[in-house]
Protein backbone atom coordinates (compact mmCIF):
# COMPACT_ATOMS: atom_id res chain seq x y z
CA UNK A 1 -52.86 -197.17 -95.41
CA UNK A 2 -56.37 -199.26 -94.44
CA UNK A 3 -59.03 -198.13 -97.11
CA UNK A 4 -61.18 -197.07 -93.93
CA UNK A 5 -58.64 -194.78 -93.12
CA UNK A 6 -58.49 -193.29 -96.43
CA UNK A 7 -62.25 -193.20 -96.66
CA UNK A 8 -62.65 -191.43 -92.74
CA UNK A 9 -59.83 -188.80 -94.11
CA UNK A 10 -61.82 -188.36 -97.63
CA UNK A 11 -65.01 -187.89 -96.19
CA UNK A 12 -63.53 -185.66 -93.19
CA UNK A 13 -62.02 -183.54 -95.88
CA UNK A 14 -64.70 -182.88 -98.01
CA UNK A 15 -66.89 -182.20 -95.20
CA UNK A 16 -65.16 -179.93 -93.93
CA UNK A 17 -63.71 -178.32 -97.18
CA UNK A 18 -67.87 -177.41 -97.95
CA UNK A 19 -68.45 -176.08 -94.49
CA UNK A 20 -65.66 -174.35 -93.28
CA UNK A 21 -64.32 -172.11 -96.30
CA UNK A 22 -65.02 -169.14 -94.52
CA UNK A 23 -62.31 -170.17 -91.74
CA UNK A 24 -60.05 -170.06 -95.17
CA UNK A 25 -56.37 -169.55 -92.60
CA UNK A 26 -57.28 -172.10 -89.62
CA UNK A 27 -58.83 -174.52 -92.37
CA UNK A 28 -56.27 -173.97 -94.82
CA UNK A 29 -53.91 -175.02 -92.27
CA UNK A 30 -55.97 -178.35 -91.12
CA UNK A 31 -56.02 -179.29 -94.94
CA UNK A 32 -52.56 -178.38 -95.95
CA UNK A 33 -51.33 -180.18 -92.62
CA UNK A 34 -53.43 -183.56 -93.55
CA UNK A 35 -52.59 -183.55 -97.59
CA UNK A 36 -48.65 -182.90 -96.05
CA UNK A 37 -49.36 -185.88 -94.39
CA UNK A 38 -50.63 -188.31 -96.68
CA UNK A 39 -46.99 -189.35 -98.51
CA UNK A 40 -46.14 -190.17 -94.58
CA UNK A 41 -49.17 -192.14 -93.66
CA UNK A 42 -48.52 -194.29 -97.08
CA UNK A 43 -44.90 -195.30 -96.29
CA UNK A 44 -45.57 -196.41 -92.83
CA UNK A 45 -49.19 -198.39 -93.30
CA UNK A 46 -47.83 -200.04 -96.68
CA UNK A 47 -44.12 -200.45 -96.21
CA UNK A 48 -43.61 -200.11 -92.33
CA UNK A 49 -41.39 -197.37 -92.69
CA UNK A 50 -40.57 -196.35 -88.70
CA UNK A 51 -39.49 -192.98 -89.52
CA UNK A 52 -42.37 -192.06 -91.49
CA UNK A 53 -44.52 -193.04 -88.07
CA UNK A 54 -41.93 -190.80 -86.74
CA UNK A 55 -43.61 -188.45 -89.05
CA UNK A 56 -47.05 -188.94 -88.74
CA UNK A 57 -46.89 -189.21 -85.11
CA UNK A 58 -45.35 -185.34 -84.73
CA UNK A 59 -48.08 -184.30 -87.73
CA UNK A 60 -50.88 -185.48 -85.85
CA UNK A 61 -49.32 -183.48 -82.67
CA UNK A 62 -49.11 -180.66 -84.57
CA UNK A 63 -52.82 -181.24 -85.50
CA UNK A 64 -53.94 -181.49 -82.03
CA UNK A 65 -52.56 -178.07 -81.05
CA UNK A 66 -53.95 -176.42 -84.42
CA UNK A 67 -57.19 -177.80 -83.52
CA UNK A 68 -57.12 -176.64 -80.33
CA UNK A 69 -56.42 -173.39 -81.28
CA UNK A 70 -59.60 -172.77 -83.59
CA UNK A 71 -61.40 -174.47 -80.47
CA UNK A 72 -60.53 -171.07 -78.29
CA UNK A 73 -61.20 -169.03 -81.41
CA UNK A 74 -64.49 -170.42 -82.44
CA UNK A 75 -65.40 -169.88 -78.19
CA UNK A 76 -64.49 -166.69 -77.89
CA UNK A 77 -66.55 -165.54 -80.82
CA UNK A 78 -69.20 -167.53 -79.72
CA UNK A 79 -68.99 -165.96 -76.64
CA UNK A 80 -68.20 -162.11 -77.47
């Protein structure tokens, strides 16, 4: 995996890890999700495994719609 990768998803996770720990179920999620991850990114940056893109690809889908998710939440609380 490119070291600016691994620094972007470092600094990300602290970040967000000092911030968010009152979202403890949507964050844990984000973080257990990304750490799940990380085995997945290695094989197919370093040793071009395909099906560990295969991987990360559906991971990162799975991201998007958690994400999206505590996007309405956070809204509607905003909003109530």
């Amino acid at each position: 995996m490119p070291a600016e990768v691994v620094s972007m998803i470092t600094l990300a996770h602290s970040f967000y890890q000092q911030t968010l720990r009152k979202m403890s179920n949507p964050y844990s999620k984000l973080v257990s999700l990304v750490e799940g991850l990380e085995g997945d990114f290695s094989a197919f940056y370093e040793k071009s495994n395909k099906a560990a893109g295969t991987r990360v690809r559906k991971g990162m889908q799975e991201l998007k719609g958690i994400a999206q998710d505590i996007r309405v939440d956070v809204q509607s609380k905003k909003n109530a």
